[in-house]
Protein backbone atom coordinates (compact mmCIF):
# COMPACT_ATOMS: atom_id res chain seq x y z
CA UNK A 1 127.62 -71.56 -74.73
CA UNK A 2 126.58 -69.26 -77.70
CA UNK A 3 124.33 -66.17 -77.28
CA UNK A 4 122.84 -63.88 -79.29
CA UNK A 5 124.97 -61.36 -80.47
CA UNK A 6 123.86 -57.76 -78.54
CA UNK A 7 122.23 -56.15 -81.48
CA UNK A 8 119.96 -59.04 -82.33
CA UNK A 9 116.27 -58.35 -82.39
CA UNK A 10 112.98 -59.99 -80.39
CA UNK A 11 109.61 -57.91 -80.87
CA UNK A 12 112.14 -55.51 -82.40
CA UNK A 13 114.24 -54.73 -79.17
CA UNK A 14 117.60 -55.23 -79.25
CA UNK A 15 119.39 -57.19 -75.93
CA UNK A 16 115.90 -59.07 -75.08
CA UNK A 17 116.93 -62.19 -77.19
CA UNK A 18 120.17 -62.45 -75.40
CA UNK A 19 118.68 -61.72 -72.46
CA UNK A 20 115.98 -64.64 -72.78
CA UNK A 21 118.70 -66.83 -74.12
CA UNK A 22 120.70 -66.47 -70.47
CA UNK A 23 117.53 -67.08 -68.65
CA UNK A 24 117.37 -70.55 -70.49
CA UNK A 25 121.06 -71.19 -69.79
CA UNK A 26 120.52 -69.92 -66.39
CA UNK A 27 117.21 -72.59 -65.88
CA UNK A 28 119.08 -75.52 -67.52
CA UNK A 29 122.15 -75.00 -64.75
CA UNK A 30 124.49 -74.28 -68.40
CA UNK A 31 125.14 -70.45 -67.57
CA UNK A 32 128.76 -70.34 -66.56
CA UNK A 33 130.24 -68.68 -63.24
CA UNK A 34 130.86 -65.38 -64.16
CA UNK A 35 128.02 -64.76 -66.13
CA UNK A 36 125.82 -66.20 -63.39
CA UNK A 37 127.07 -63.58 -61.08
CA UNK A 38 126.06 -60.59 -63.19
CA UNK A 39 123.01 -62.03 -64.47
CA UNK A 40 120.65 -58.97 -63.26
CA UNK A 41 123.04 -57.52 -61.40
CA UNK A 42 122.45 -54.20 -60.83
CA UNK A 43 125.21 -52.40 -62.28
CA UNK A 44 125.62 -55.38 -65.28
CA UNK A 45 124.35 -54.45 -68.55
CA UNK A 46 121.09 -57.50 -67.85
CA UNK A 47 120.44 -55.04 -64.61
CA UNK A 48 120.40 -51.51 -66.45
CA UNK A 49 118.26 -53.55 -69.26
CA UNK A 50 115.40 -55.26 -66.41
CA UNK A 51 115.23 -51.19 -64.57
CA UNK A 52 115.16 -49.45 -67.66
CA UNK A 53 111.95 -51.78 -69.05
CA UNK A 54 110.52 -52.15 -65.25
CA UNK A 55 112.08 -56.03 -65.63
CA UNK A 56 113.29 -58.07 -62.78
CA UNK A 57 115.36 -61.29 -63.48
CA UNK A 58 112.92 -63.46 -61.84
CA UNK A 59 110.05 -61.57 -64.62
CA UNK A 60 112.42 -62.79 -67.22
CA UNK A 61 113.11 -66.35 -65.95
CA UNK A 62 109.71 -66.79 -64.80
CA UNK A 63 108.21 -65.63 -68.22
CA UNK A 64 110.94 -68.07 -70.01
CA UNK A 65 110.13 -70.97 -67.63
CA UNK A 66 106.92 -70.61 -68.21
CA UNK A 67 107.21 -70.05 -72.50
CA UNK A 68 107.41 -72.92 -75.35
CA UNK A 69 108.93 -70.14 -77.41
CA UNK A 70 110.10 -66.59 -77.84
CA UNK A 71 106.87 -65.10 -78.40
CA UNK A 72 105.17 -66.84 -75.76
CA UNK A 73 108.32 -65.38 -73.80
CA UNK A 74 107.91 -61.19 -74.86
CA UNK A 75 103.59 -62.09 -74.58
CA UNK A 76 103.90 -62.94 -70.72
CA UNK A 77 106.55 -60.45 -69.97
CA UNK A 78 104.03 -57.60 -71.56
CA UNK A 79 101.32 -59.52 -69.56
CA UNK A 80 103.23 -59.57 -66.14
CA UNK A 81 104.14 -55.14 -67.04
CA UNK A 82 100.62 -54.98 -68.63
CA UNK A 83 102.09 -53.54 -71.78
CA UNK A 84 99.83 -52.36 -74.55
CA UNK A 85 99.93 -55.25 -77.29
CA UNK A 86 98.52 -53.48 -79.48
CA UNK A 87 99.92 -52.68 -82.79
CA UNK A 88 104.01 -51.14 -82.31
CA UNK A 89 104.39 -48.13 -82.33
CA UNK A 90 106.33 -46.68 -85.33
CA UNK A 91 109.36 -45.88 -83.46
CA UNK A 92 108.84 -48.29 -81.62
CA UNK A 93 108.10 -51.79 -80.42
CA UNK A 94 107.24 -53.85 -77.35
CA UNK A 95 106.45 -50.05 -76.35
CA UNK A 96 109.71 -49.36 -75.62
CA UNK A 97 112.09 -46.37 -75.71
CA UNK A 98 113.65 -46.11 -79.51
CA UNK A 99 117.37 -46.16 -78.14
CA UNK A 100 116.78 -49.86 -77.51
CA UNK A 101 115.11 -50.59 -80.92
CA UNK A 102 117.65 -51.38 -84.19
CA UNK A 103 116.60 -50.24 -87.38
């Protein structure tokens, strides 16, 4: 199984395209044991990310289910948290705090 590394970008935000990468390995039954435990666990690094954005994991898998693509995939997630979609903000993007964003 290969992920994205960490600091890889989706709508600008570092951690979301590894995060919607598990979801699909998580849907297809490929997400191995120990990653399928802390998969939105609270205290894992997928939990901090869903509370810090107002994410759940079953927002994320349901919005990847339910997505041909990665943009269709960050578009329902901002639906589901009716997110501005507006134009990003200079700092930052998918309207989220800067400390996630990579410049």
């Amino acid at each position: 199984m290969q992920l994205p590394h960490p600091l890889a970008r989706l709508a600008n935000c570092c951690w979301l395209p590894r995060h919607v990468a598990k979801a699909r390995h998580f849907l297809r039954g490929e997400l191995p044991f120990s990653y399928r435990v802390a998969y939105g666990a609270r205290t894992s690094v997928d939990g901090y990310f869903f509370r810090h954005f107002a994410l759940s994991k079953q927002i994320n898998l349901n919005a990847v289910r339910s997505s041909s693509d990665d943009a269709a995939v960050v578009a329902a997630e901002r639906k589901v948290l009716k997110l501005d979609i507006s134009e990003p903000k200079k700092s930052h993007s998918f309207n989220l705090p800067a400390f996630w964003v990579v410049w």
